[in-house]
C-alpha atoms as a PDB file:
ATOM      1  CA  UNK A   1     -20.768   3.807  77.545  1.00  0.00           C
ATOM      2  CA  UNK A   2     -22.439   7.182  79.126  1.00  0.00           C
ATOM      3  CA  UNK A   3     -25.041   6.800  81.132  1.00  0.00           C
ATOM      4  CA  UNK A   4     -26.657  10.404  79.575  1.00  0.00           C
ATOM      5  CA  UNK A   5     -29.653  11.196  78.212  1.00  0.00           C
ATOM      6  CA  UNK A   6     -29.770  12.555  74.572  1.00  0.00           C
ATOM      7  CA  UNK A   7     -33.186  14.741  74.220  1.00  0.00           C
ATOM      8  CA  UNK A   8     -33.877  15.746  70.821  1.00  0.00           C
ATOM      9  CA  UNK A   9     -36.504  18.512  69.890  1.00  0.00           C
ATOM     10  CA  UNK A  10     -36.840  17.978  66.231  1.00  0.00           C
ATOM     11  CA  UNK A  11     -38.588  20.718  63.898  1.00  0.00           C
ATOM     12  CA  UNK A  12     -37.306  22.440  60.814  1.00  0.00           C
ATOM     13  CA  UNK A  13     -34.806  25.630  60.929  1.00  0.00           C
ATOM     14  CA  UNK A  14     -35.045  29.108  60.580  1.00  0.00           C
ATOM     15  CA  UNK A  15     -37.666  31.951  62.298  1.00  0.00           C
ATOM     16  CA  UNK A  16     -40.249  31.099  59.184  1.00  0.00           C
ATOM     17  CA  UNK A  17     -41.309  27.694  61.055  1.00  0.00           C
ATOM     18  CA  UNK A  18     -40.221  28.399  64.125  1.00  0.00           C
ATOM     19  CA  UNK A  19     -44.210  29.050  65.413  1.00  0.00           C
ATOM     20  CA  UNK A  20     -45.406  25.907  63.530  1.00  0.00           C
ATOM     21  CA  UNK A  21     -47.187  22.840  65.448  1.00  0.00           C
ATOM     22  CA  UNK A  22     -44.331  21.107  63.498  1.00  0.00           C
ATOM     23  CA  UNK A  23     -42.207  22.594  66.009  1.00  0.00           C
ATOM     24  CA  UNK A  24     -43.417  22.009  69.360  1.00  0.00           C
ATOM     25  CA  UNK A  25     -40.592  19.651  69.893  1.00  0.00           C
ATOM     26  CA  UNK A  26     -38.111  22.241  69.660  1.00  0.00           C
ATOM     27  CA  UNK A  27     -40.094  24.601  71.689  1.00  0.00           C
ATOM     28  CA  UNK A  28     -40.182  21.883  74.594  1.00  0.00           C
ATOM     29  CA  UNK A  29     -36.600  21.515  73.958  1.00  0.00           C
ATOM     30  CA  UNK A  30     -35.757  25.126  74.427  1.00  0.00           C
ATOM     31  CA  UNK A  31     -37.986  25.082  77.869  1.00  0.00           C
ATOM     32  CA  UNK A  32     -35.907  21.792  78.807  1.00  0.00           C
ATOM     33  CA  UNK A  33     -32.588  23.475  78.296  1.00  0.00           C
ATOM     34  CA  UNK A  34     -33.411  26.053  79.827  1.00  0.00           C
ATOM     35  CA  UNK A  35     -34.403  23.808  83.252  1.00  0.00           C
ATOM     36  CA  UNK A  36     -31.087  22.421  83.094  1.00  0.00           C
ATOM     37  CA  UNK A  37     -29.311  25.543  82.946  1.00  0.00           C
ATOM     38  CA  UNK A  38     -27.470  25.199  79.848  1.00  0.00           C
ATOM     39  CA  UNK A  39     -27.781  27.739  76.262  1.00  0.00           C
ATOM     40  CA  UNK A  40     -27.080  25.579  72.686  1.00  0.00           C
ATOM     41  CA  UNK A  41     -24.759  26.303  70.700  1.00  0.00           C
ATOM     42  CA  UNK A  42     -23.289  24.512  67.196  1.00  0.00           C
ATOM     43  CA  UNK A  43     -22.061  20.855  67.906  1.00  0.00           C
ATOM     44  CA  UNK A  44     -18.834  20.318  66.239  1.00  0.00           C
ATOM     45  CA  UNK A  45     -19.687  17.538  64.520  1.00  0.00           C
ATOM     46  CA  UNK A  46     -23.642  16.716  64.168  1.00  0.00           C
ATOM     47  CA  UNK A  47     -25.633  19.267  62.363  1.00  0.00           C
ATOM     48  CA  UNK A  48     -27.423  20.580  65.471  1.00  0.00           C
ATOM     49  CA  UNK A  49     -27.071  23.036  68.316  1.00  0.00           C
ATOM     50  CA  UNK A  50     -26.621  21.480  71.624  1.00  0.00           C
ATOM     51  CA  UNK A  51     -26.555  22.645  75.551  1.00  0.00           C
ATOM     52  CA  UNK A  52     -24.985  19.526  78.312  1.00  0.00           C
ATOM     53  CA  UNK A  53     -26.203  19.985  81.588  1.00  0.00           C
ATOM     54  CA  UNK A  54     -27.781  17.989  84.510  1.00  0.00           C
ATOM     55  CA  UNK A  55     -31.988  17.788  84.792  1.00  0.00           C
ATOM     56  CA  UNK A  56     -33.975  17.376  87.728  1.00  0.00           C
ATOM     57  CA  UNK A  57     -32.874  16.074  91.689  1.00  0.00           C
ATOM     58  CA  UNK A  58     -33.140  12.371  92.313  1.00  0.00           C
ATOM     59  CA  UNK A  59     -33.734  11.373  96.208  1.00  0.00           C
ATOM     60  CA  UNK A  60     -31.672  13.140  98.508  1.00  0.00           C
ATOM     61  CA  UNK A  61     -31.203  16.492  96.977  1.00  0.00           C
ATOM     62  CA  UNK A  62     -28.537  14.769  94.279  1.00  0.00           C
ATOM     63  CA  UNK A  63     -28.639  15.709  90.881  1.00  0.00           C
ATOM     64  CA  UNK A  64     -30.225  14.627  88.036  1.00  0.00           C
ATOM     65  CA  UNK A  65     -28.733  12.472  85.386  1.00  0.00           C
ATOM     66  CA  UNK A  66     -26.774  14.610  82.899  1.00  0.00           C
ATOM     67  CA  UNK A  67     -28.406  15.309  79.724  1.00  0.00           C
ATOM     68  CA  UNK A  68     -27.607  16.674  76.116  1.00  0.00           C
ATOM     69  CA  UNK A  69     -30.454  18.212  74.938  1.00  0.00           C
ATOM     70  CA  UNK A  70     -30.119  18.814  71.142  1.00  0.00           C
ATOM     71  CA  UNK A  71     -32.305  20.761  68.069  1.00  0.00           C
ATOM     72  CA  UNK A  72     -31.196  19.136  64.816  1.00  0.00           C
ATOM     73  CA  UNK A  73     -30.938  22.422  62.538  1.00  0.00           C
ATOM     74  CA  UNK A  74     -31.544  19.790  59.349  1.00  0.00           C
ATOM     75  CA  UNK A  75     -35.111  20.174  58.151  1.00  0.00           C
ATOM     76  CA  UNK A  76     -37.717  17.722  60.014  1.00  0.00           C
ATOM     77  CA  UNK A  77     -37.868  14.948  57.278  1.00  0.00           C
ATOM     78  CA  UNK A  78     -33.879  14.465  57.745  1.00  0.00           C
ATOM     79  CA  UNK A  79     -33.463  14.609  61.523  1.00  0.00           C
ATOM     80  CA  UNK A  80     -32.059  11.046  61.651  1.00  0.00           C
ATOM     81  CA  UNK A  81     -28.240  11.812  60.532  1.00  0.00           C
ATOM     82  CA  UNK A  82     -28.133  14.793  63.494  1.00  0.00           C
ATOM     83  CA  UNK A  83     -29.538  12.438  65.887  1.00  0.00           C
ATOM     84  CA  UNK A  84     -27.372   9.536  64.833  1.00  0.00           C
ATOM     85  CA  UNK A  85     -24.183  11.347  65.131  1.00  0.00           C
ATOM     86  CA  UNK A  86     -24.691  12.791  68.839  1.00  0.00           C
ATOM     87  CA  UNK A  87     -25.643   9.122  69.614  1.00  0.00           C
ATOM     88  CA  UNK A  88     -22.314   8.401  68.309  1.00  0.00           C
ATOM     89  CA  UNK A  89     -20.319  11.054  69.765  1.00  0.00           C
ATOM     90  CA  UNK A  90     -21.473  10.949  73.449  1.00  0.00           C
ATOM     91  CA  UNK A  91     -21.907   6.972  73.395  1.00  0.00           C
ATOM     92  CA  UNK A  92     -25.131   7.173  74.419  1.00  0.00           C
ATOM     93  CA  UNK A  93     -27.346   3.625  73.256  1.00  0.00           C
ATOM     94  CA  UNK A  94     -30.680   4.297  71.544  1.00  0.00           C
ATOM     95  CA  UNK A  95     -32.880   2.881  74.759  1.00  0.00           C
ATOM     96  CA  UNK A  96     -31.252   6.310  76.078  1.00  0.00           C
ATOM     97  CA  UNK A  97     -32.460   8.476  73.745  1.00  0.00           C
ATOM     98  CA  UNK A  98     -35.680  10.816  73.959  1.00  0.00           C
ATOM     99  CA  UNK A  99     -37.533  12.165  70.671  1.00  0.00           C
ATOM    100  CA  UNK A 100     -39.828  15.282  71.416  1.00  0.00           C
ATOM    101  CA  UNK A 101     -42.534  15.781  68.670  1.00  0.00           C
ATOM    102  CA  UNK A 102     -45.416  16.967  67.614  1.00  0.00           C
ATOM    103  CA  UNK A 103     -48.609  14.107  66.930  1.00  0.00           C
ATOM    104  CA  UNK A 104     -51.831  14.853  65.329  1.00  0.00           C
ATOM    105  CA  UNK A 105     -53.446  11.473  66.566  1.00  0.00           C
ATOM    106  CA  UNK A 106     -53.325  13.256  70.206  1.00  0.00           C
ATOM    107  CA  UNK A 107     -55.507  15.971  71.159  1.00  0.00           C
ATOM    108  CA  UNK A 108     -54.319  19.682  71.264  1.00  0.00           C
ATOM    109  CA  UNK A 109     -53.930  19.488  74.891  1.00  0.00           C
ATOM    110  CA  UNK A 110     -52.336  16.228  75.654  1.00  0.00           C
ATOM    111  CA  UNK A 111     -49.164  14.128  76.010  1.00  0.00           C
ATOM    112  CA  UNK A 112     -48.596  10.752  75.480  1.00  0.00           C
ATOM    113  CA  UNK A 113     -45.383   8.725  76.110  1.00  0.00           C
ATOM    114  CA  UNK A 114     -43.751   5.690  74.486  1.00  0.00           C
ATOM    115  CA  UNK A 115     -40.885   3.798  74.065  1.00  0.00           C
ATOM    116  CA  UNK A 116     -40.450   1.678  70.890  1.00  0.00           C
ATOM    117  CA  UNK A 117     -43.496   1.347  68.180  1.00  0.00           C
ATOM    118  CA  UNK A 118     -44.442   2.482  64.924  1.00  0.00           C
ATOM    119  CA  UNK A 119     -43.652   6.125  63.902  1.00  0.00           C
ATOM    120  CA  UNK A 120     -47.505   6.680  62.951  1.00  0.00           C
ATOM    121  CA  UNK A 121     -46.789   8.236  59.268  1.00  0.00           C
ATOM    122  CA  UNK A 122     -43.942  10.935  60.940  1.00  0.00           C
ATOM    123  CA  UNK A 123     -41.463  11.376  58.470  1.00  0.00           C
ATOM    124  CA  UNK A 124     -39.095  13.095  61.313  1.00  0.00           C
ATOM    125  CA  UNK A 125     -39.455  10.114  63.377  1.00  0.00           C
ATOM    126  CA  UNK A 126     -39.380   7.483  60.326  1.00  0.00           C
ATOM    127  CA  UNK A 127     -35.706   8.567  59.141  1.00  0.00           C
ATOM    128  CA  UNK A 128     -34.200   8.735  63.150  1.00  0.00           C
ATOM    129  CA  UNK A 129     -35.535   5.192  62.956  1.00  0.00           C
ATOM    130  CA  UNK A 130     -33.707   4.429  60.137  1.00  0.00           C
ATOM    131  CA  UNK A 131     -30.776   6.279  60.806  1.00  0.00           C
ATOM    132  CA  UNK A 132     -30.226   4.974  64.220  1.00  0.00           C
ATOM    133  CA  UNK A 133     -30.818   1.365  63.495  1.00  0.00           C
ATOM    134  CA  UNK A 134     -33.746   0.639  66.085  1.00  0.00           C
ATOM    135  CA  UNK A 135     -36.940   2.315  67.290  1.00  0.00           C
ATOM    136  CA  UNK A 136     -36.451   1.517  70.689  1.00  0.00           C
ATOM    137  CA  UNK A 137     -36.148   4.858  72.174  1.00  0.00           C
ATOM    138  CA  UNK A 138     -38.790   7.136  73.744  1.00  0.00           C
ATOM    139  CA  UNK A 139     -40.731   9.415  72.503  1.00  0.00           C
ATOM    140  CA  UNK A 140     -42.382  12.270  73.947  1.00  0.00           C
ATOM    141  CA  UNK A 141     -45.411  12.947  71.630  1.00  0.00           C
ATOM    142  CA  UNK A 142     -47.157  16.673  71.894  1.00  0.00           C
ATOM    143  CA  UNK A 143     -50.747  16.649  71.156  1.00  0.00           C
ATOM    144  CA  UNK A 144     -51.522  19.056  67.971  1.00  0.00           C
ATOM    145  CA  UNK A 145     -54.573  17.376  66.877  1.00  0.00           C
ATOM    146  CA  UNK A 146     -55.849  16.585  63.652  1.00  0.00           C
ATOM    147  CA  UNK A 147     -56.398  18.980  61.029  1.00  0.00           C
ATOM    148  CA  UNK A 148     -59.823  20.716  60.385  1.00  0.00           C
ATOM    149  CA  UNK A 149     -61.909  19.716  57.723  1.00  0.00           C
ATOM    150  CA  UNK A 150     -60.164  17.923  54.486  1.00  0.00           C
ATOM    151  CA  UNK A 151     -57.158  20.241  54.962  1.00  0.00           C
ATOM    152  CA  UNK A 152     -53.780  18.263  54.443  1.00  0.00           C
ATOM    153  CA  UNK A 153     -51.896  16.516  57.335  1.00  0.00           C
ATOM    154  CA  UNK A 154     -48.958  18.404  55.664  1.00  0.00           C
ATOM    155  CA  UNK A 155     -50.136  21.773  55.323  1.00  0.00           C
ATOM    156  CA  UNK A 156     -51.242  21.704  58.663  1.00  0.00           C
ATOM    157  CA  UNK A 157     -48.490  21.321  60.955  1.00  0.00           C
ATOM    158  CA  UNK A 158     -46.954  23.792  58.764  1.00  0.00           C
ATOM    159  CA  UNK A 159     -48.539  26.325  60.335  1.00  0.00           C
ATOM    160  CA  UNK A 160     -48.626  28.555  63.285  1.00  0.00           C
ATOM    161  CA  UNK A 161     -50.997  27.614  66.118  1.00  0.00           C
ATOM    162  CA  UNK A 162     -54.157  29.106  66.333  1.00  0.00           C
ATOM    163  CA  UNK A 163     -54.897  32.111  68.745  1.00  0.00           C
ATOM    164  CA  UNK A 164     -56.880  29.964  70.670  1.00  0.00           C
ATOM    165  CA  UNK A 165     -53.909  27.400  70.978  1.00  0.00           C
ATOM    166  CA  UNK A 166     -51.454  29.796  71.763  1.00  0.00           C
ATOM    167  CA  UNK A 167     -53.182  31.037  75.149  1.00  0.00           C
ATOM    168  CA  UNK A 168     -52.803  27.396  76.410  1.00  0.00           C
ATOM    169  CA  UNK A 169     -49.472  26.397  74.512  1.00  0.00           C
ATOM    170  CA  UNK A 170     -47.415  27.548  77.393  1.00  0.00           C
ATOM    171  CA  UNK A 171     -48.766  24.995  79.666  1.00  0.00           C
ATOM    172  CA  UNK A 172     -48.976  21.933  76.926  1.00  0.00           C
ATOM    173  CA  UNK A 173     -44.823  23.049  76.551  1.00  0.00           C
ATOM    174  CA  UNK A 174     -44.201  23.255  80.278  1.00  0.00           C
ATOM    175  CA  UNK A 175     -46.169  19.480  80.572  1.00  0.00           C
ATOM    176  CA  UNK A 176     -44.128  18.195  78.114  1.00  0.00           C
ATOM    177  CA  UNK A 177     -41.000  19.741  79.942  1.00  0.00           C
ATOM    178  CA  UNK A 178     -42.252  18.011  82.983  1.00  0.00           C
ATOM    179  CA  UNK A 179     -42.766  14.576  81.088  1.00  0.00           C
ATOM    180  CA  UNK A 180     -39.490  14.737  79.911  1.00  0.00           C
ATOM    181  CA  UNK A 181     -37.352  15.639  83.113  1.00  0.00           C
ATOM    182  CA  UNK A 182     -39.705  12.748  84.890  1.00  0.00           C
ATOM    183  CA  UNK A 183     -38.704  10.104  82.491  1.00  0.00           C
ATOM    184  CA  UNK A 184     -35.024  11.354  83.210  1.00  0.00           C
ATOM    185  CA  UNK A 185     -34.791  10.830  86.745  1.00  0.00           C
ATOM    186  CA  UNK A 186     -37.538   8.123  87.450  1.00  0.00           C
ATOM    187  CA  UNK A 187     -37.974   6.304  83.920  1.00  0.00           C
ATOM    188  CA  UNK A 188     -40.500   6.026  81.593  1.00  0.00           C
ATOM    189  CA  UNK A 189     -43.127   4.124  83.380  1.00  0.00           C
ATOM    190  CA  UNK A 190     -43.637   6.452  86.541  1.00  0.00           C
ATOM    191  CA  UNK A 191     -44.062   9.245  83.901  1.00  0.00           C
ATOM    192  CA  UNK A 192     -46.626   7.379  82.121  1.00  0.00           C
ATOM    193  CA  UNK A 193     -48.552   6.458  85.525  1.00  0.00           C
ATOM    194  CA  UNK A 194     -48.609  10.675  85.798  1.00  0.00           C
ATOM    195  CA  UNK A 195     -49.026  11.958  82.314  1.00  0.00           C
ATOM    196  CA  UNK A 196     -51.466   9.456  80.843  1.00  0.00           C
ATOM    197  CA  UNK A 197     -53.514   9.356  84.217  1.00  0.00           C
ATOM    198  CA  UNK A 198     -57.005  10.779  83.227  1.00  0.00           C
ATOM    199  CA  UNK A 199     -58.011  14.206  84.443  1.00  0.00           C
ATOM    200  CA  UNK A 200     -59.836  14.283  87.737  1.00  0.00           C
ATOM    201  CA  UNK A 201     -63.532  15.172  87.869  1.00  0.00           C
ATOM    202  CA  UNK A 202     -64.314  17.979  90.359  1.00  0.00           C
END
């Protein structure tokens, strides 16, 4: 079996969602791919664009592991059959896999990490579940927070951040990026130990 990484932004398709908070996972994605020096382009046999390169330097100056870092280009609520298939095709076990998406139960500005557990009413993350057969693998989750007022969960993370958000969504991305590349080259619990550490007081 490979000893990669498969990291999956998921989101729906096409430039009229691209800004949504439904699709800060691909937007870490892109920011991921582009750390590992690679550009996507259509997977021959999963419904997704793809880029295969190597993330981060381990001790010594080697390397990082190597990593395929994937955007399903089905629409959010059917990202398991993409994600299944690369699984497949690269031989790469679930525990090995690493779901980036968006989470209203987390603040705007924060990051949580997990590996395993419930998929907390996300439809994207409830049919990779079912489509992979497990839901042990990790999950980066990108705080959007919860929706204002009685406004719909669903409406919501259908659209664009706020102008507010967007002057600090460049950093929240770039965290995420970080999270991601540290779970790749020293695992999931150092990343935790960093990312869920509480902010220092001054």
């Amino acid at each position: 079996m490979s000893d990669a990484f498969v990291i999956v932004g998921v989101g729906n398709p096409g430039p009229m969602y691209a800004g949504n908070r439904h699709n800060v996972g691909q937007m870490v994605a892109d920011l991921v791919a582009a750390r590992a020096g690679v550009r996507f382009s259509k997977h021959p046999r999963a419904n997704a664009v793809v880029g295969e390169g190597r993330l981060g330097v381990r001790p010594g100056g080697v390397p990082g592991p190597r990593v395929i870092v994937a955007k399903p280009l089905s629409y959010m609520n059917n990202s398991g059959g993409p994600v299944s298939t690369l699984l497949k095709y690269y031989g790469v076990e679930p525990e090995s896999l690493i779901v980036i998406h968006d989470e209203v139960d987390i603040p705007f500005d924060s990051i949580r990490l997990k590996s395993g557990g419930g998929e907390g009413g996300h439809n994207g993350l409830r049919d990779i579940t079912a489509a992979v057969g497990t839901r042990d693998y990790l999950r980066v989750r990108v705080g959007v927070g919860r929706p204002p007022g009685r406004m719909d969960t669903a409406d919501y993370v259908l659209r664009d951040f706020t102008l507010g958000e967007r002057s600090d969504l460049p950093m929240l991305i770039s965290d995420a990026a970080d999270a991601t590349e540290m779970i790749v080259t020293e695992g999931l619990l150092a990343a935790q130990g960093k990312f869920h550490a509480p902010a220092p007081t001054s």
